[in-house]
C-alpha atoms as a PDB file:
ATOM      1  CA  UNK A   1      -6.415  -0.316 -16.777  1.00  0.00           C
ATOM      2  CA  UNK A   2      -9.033  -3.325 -16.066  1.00  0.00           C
ATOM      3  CA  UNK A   3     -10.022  -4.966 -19.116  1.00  0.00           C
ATOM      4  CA  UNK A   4     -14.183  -4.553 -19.856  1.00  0.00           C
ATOM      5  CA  UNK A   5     -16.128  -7.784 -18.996  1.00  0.00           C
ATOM      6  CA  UNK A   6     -13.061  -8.682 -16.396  1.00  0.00           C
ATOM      7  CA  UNK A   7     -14.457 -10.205 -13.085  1.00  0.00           C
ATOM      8  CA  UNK A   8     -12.869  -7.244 -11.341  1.00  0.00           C
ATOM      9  CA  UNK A   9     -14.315  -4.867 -13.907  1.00  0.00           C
ATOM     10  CA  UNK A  10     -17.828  -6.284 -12.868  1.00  0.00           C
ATOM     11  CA  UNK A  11     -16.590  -6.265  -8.959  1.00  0.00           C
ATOM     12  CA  UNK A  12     -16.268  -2.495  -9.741  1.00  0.00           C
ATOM     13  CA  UNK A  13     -19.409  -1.703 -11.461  1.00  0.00           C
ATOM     14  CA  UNK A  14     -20.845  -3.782  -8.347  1.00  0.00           C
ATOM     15  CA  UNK A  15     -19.671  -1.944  -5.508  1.00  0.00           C
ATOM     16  CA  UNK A  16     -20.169   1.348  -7.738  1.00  0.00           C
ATOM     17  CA  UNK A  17     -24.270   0.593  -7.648  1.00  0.00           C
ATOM     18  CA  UNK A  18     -24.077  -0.228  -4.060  1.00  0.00           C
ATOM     19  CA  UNK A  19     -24.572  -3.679  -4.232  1.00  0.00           C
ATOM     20  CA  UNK A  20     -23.929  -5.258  -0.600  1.00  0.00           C
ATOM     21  CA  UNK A  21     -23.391  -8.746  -2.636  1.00  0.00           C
ATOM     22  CA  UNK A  22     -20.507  -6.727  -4.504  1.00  0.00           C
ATOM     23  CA  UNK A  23     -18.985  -5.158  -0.851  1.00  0.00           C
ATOM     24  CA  UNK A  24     -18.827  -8.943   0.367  1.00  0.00           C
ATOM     25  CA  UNK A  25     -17.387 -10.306  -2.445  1.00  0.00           C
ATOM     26  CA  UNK A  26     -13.968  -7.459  -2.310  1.00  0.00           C
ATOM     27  CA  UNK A  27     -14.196  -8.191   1.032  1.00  0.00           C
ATOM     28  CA  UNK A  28     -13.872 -11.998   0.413  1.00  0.00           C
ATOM     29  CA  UNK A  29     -11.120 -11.171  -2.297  1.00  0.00           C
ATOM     30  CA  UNK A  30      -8.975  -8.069  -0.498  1.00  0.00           C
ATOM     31  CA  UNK A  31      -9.537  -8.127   3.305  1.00  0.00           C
ATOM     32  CA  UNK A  32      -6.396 -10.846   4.082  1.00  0.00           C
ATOM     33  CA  UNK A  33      -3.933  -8.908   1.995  1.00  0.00           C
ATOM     34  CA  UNK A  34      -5.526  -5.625   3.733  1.00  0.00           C
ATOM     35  CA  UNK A  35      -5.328  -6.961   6.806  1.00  0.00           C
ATOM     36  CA  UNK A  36      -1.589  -7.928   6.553  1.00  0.00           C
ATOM     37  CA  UNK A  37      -1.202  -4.335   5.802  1.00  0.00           C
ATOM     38  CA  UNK A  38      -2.727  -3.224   8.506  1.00  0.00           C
ATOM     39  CA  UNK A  39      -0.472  -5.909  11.006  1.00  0.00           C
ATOM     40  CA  UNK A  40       1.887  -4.734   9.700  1.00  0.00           C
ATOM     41  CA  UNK A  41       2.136  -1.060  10.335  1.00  0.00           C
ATOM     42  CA  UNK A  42       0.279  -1.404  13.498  1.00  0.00           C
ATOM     43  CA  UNK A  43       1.255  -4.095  15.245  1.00  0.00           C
ATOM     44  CA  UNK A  44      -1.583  -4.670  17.430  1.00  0.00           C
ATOM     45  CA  UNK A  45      -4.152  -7.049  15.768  1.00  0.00           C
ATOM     46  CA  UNK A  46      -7.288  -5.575  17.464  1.00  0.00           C
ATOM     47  CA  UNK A  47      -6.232  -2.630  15.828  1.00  0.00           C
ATOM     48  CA  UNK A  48      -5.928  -3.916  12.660  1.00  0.00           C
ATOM     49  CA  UNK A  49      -9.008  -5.190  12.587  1.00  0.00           C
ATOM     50  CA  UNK A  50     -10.971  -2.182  13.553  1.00  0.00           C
ATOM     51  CA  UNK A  51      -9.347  -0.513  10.571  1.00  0.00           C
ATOM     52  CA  UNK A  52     -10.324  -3.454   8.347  1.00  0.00           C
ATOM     53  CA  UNK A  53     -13.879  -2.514   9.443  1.00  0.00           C
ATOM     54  CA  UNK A  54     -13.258   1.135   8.280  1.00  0.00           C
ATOM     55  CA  UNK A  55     -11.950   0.116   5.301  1.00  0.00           C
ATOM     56  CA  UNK A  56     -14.537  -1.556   4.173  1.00  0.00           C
ATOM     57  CA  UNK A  57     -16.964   1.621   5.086  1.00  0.00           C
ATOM     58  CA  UNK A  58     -14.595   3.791   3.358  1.00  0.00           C
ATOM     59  CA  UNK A  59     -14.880   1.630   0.493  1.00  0.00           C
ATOM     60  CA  UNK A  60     -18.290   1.346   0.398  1.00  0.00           C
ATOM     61  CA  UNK A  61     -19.140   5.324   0.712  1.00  0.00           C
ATOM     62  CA  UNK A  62     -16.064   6.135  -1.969  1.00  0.00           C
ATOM     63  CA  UNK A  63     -16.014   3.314  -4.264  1.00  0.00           C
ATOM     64  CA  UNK A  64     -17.727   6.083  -6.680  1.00  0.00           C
ATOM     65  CA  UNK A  65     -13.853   7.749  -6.941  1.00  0.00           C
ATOM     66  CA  UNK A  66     -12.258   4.675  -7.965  1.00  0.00           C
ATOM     67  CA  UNK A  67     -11.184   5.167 -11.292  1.00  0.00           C
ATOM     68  CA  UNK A  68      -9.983   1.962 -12.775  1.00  0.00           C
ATOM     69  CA  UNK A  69      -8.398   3.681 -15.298  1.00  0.00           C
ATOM     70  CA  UNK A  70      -5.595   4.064 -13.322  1.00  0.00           C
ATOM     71  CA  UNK A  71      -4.591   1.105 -11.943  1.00  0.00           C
ATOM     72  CA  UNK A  72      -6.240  -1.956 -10.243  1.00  0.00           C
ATOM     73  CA  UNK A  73      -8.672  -2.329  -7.388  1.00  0.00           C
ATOM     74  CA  UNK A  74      -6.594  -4.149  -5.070  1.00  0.00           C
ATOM     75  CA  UNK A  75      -4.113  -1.698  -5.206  1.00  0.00           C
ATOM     76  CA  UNK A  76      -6.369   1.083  -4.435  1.00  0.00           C
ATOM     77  CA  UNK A  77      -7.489  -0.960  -1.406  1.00  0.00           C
ATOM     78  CA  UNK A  78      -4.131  -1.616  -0.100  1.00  0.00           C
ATOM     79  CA  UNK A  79      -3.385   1.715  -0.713  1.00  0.00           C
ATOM     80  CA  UNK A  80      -6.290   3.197   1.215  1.00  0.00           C
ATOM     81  CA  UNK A  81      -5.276   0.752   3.635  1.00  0.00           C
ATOM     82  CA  UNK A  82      -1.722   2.180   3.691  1.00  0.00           C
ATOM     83  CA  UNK A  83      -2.916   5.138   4.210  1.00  0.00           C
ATOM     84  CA  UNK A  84      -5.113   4.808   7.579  1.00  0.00           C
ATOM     85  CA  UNK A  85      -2.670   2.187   9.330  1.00  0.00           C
ATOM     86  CA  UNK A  86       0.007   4.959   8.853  1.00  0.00           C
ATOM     87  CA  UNK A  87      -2.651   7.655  10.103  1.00  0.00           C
ATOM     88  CA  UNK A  88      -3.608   5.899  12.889  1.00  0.00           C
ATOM     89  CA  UNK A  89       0.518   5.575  13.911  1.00  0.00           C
ATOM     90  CA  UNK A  90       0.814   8.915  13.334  1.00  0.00           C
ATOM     91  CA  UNK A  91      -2.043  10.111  15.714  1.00  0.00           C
ATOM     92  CA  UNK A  92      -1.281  10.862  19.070  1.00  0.00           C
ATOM     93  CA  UNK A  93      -3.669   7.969  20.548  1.00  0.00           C
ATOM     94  CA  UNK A  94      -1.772   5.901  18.808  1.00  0.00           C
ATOM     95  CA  UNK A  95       1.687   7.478  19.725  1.00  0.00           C
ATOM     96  CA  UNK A  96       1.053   6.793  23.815  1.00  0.00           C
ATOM     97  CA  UNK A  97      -0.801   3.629  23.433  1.00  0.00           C
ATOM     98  CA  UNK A  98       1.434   1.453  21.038  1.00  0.00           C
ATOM     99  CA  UNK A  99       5.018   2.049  19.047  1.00  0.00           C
ATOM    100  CA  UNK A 100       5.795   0.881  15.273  1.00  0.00           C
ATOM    101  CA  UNK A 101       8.190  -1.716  15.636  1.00  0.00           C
ATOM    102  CA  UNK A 102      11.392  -1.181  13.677  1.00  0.00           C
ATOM    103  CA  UNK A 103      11.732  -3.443  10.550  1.00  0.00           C
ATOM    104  CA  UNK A 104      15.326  -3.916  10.933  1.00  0.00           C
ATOM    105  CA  UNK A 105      16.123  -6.264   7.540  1.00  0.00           C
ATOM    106  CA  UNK A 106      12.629  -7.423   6.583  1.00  0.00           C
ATOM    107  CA  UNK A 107      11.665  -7.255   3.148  1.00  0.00           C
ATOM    108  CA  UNK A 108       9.203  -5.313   2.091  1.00  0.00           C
ATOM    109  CA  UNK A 109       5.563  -5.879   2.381  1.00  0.00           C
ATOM    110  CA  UNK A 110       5.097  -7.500  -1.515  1.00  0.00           C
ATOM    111  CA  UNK A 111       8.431  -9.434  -1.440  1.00  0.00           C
ATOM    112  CA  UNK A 112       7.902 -11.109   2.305  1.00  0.00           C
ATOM    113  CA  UNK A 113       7.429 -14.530   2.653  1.00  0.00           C
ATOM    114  CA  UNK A 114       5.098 -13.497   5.271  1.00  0.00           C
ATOM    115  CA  UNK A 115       2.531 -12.166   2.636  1.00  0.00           C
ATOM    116  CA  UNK A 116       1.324 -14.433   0.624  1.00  0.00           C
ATOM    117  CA  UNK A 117      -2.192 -12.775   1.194  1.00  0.00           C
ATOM    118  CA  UNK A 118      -0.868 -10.292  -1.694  1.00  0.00           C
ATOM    119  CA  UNK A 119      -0.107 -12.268  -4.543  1.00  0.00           C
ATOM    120  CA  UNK A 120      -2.611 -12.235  -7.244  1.00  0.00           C
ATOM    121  CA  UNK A 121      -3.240  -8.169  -6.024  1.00  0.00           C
ATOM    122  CA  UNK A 122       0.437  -7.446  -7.605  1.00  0.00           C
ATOM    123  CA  UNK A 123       2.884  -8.991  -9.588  1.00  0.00           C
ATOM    124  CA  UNK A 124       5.463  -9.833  -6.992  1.00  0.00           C
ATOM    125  CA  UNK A 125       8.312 -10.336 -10.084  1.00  0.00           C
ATOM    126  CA  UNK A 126       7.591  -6.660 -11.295  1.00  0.00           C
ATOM    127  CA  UNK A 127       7.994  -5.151  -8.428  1.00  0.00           C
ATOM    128  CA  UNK A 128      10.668  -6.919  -7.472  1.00  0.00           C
ATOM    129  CA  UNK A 129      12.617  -6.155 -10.626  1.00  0.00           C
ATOM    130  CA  UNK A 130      11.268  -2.377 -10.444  1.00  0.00           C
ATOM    131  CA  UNK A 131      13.279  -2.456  -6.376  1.00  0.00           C
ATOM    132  CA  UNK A 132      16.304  -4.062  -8.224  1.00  0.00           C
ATOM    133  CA  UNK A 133      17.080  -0.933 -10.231  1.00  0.00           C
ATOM    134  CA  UNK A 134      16.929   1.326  -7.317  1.00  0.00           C
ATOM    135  CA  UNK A 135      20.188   2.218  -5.680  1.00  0.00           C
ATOM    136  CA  UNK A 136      21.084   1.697  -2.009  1.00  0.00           C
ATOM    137  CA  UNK A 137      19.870   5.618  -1.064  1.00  0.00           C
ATOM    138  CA  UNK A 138      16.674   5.416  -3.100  1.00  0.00           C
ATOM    139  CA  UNK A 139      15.623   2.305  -1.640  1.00  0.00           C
ATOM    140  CA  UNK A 140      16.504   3.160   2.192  1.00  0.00           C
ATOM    141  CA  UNK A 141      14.017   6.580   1.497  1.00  0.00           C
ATOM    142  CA  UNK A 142      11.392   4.320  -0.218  1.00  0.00           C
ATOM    143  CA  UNK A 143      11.241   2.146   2.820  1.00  0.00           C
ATOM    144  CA  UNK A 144      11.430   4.521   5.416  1.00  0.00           C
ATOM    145  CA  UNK A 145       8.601   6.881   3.792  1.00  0.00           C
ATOM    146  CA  UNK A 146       6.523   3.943   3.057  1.00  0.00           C
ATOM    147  CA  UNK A 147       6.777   1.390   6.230  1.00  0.00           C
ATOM    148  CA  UNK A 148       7.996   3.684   8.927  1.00  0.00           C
ATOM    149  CA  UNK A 149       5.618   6.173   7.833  1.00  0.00           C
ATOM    150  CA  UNK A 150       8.253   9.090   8.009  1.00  0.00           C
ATOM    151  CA  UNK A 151       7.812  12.136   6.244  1.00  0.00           C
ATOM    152  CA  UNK A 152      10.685  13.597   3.875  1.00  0.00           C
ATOM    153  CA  UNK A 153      11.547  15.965   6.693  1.00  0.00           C
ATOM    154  CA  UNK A 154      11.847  13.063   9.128  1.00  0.00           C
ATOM    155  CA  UNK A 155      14.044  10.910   6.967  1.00  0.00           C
ATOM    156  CA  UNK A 156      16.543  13.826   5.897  1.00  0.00           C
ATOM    157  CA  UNK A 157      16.468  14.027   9.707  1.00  0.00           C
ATOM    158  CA  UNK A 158      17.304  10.342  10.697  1.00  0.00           C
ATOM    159  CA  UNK A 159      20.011  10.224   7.467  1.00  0.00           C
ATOM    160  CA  UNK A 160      21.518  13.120   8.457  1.00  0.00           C
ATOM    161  CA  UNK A 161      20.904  14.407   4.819  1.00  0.00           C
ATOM    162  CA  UNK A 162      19.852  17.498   3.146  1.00  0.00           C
ATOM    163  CA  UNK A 163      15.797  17.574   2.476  1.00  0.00           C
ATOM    164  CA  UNK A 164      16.300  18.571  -1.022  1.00  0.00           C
ATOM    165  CA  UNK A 165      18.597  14.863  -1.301  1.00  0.00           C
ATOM    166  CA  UNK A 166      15.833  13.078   0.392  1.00  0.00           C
ATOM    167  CA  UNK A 167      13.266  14.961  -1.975  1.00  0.00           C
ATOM    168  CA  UNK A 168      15.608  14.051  -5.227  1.00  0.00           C
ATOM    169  CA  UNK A 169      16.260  10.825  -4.211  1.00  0.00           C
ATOM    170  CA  UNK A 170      12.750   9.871  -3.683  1.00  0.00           C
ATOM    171  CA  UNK A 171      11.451  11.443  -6.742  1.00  0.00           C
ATOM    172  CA  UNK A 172      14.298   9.492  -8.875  1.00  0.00           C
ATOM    173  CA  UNK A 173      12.729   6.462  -7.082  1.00  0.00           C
ATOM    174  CA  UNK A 174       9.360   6.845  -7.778  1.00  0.00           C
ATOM    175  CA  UNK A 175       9.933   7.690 -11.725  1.00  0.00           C
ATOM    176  CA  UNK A 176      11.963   4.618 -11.809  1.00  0.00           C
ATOM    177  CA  UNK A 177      10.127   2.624 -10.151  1.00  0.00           C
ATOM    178  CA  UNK A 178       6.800   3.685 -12.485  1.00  0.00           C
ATOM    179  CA  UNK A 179       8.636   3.318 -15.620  1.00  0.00           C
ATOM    180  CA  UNK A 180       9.995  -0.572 -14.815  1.00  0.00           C
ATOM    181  CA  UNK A 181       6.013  -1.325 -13.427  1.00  0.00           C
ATOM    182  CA  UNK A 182       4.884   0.344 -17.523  1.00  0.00           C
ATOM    183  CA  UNK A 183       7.317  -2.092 -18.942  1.00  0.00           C
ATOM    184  CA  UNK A 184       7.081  -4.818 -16.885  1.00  0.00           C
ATOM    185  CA  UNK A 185       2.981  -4.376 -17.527  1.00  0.00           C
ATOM    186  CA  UNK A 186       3.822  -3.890 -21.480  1.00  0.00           C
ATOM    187  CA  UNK A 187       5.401  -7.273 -21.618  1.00  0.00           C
END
């Protein structure tokens, strides 16, 4: 929840009235760390920044659905992010034209060295103490689902595993994962 009277509370209520001057300054404050996301899953930089450019429309013509309520802005705008890099993999333009390069033993996209563009949009300790408590399985599904951009089908596929594993390990995951983020954000 974003405290009242917060400068991101007020970048909210900006882009919320439509106020260009409040679309500039997210973009000032989230475009790096969103286009790091977007390099990331892509791999092609003119890519990534034609989806950095959609972002920003998206976020302009939803910004009315952002309920901060439920968590912060900057994760909702990496998330969106998320979201269309992995679309755009997915498509079949995308599938011809370019391939997502395998990650091999890179940490993931909040822990990297590489992305300092992040910090300040999550608290790279919590979530690094929320991974630690994940076994070996549930991390392996985490990272496939999230920077391969497999489906559960696709990873009980390339483990060799039944779907209802993948499914139960991923659930397990995520429920672990939220509860450490509560009490890391209780502290």
């Amino acid at each position: 929840m974003v405290p009242a009277n917060s400068p991101e509370s007020e970048l909210i209520e900006r882009i919320k009235r439509r106020e260009p001057e409040g679309l500039t300054a997210v973009y000032d404050r989230y475009a790096t760390a969103a286009y790091s996301v977007f390099l990331r899953i892509t791999r092609d930089a003119a890519v990534a920044e034609d989806l950095l450019q959609e972002l920003f429309f998206r976020i302009w013509n939803r910004s009315r659905h952002f309920d901060e309520t439920k968590g912060a802005l900057g994760v909702w705008i990496l998330a969106i992010a998320r979201n269309m890099a992995i679309d755009y993999v997915r498509s079949a333009q995308a599938r011809f034209s370019s391939r997502l390069l395998p990650l091999g033993d890179i940490n993931p996209l909040f822990l990297s060295s590489r992305s300092k563009e992040v910090e300040g949009v999550i608290d790279r300790g919590a979530v690094k103490a929320a991974l630690s408590g994940l076994n070996a399985n549930e991390k392996r599904v985490l990272e496939m689902a999230y920077f391969d951009g497999l489906t559960q089908t696709e990873i009980a596929a390339k483990l060799d595993e039944p779907l209802g594993t993948v499914k139960s390990w991923t659930r397990s995951a995520l429920g672990r994962l939220r509860s450490a983020m509560k009490a890391g954000a209780a502290t």
